[in-house]
Protein backbone atom coordinates (compact mmCIF):
# COMPACT_ATOMS: atom_id res chain seq x y z
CA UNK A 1 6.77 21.56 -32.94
CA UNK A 2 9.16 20.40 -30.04
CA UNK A 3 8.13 17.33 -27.99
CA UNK A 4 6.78 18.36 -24.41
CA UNK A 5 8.31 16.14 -21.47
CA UNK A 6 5.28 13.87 -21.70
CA UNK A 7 5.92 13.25 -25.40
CA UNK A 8 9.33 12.70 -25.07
CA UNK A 9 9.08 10.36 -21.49
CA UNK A 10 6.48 8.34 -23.24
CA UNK A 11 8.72 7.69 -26.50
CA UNK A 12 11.77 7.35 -24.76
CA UNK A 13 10.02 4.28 -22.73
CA UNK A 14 8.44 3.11 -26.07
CA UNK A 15 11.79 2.61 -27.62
CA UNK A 16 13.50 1.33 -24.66
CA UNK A 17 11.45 -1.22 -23.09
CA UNK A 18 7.59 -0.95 -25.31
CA UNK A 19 7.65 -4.32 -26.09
CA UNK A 20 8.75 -6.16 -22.33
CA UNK A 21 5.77 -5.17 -20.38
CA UNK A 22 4.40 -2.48 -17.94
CA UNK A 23 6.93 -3.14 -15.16
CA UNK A 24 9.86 -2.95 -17.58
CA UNK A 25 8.37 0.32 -18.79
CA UNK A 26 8.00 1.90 -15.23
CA UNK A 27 11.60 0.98 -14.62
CA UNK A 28 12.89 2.56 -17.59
CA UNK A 29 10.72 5.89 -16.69
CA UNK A 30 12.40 5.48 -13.00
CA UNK A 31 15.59 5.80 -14.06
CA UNK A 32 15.22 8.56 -16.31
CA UNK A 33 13.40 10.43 -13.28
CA UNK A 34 16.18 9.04 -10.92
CA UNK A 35 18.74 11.05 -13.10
CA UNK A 36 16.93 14.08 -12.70
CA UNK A 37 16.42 13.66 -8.92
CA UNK A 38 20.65 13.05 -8.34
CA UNK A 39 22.26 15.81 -7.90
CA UNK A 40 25.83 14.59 -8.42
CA UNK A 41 27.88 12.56 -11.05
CA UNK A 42 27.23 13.15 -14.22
CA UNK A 43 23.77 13.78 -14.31
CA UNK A 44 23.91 16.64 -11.63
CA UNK A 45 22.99 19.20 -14.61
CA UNK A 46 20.22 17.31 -15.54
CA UNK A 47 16.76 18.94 -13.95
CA UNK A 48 14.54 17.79 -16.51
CA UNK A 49 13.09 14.66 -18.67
CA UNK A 50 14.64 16.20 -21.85
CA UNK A 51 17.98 17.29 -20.39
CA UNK A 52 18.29 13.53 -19.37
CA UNK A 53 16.81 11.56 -22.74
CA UNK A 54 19.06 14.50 -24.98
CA UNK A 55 22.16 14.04 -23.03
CA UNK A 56 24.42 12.54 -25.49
CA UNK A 57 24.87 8.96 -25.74
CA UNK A 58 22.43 8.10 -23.36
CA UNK A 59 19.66 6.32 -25.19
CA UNK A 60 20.00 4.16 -28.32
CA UNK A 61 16.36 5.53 -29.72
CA UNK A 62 17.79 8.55 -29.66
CA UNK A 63 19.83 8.62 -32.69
CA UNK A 64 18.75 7.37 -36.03
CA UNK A 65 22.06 5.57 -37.12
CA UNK A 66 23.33 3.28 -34.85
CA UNK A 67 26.73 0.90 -35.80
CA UNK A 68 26.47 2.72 -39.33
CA UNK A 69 22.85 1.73 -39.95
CA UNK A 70 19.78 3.15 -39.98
CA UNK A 71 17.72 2.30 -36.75
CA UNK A 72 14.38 2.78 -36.94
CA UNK A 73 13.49 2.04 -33.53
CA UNK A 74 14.01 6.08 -32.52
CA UNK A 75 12.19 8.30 -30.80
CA UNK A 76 11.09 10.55 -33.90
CA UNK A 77 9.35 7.11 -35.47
CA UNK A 78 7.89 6.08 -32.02
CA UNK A 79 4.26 5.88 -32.27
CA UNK A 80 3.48 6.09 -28.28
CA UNK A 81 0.22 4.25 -27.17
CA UNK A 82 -2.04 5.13 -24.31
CA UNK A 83 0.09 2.87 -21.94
CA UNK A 84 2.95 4.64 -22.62
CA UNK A 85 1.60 8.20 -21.65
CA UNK A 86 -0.01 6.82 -18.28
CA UNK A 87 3.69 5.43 -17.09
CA UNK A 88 5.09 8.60 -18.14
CA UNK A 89 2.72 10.82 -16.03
CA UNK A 90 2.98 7.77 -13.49
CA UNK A 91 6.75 8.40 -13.50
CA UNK A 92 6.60 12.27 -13.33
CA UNK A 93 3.90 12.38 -10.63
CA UNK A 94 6.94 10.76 -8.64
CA UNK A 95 6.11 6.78 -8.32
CA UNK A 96 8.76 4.42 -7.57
CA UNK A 97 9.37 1.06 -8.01
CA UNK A 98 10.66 0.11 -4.91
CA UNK A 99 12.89 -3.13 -5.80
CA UNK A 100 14.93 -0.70 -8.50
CA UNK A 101 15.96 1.43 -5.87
CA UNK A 102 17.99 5.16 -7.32
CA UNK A 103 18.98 3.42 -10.35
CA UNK A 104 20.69 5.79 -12.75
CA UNK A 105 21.66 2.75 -15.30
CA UNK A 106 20.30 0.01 -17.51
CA UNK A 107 21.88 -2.27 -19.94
CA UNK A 108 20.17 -4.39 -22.25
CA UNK A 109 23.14 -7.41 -22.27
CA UNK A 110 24.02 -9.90 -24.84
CA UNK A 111 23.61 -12.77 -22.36
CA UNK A 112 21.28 -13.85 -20.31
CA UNK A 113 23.66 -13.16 -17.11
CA UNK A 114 23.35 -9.08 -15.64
CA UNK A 115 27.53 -8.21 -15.33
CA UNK A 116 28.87 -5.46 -14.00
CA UNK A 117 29.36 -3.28 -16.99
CA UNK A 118 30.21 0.14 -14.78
CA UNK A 119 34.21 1.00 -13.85
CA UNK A 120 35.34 2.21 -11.51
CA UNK A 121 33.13 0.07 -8.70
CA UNK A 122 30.40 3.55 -9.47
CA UNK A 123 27.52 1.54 -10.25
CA UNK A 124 26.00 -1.74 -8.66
CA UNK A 125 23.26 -4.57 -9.78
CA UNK A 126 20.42 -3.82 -8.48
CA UNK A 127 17.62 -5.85 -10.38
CA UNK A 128 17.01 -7.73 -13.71
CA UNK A 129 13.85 -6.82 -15.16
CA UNK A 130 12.59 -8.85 -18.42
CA UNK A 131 15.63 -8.12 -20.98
CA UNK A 132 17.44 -5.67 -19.22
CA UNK A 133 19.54 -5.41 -15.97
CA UNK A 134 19.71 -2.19 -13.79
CA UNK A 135 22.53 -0.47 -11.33
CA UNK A 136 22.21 1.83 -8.65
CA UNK A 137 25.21 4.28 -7.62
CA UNK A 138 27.33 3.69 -4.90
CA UNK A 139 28.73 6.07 -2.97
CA UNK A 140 31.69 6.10 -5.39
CA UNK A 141 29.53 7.64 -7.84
CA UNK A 142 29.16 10.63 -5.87
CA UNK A 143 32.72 11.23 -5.73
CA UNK A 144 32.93 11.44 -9.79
């Protein structure tokens, strides 16, 4: 049976940010709801939560080997717990954190320090939540 957009929104934020608290969570679902919101770039195709999450090489959970191993942190072995669901239906009933701003990017970085990691001056720090540092567009990114 295929995921719904629930299952998959609740996984996805599972796998991504399950173990760094609620607001790390919410920001996660943002951005995946940010992406389907934009309507330029490279996400301009993507007009739902499973377009976005299945676009390829998006989301590490998403495959199952990763660097030649086996990564069992994916969404198919994600176990999602009640909090999990109520961010995802609190991300798809269109809440907001307002400090992330249209963030279309995260990055979980090796060092404590959030870099810009985008080219081409298309993305811009934005907020460092728990382990992992987010990027809005510019207004370069709507020229891609």
């Amino acid at each position: 049976m295929p995921f719904s957009n629930l299952e998959i929104l609740a996984r996805t934020i599972q796998c991504e940010a399950g173990r760094e608290g609620d607001i790390a969570m919410k920001a996660v679902a943002c951005v995946i709801m940010n992406r389907i919101a934009v309507n330029f770039g490279e996400y301009r195709k993507c007009s739902t939560i499973r377009d976005v999450v299945f676009a390829k090489g998006q989301f590490d959970c998403l495959t199952e080997i990763l660097n030649g191993k086996y990564n069992p942190h994916n969404i198919y072995n994600a176990r999602p717990e009640q909090i999990h669901y109520s961010i995802a239906e609190w991300a798809m009933t269109g809440n907001k954190l307002f400090n992330l701003g249209s963030a279309l990017w995260f990055v979980r970085p090796l060092s404590p320090l959030c870099q810009q990691f985008i080219s081409s001056n298309v993305g811009k720090f934005v907020a460092r939540i728990n382990q992992h540092c987010f990027y809005n567009p510019t207004v370069f990114y709507a020229e891609t």
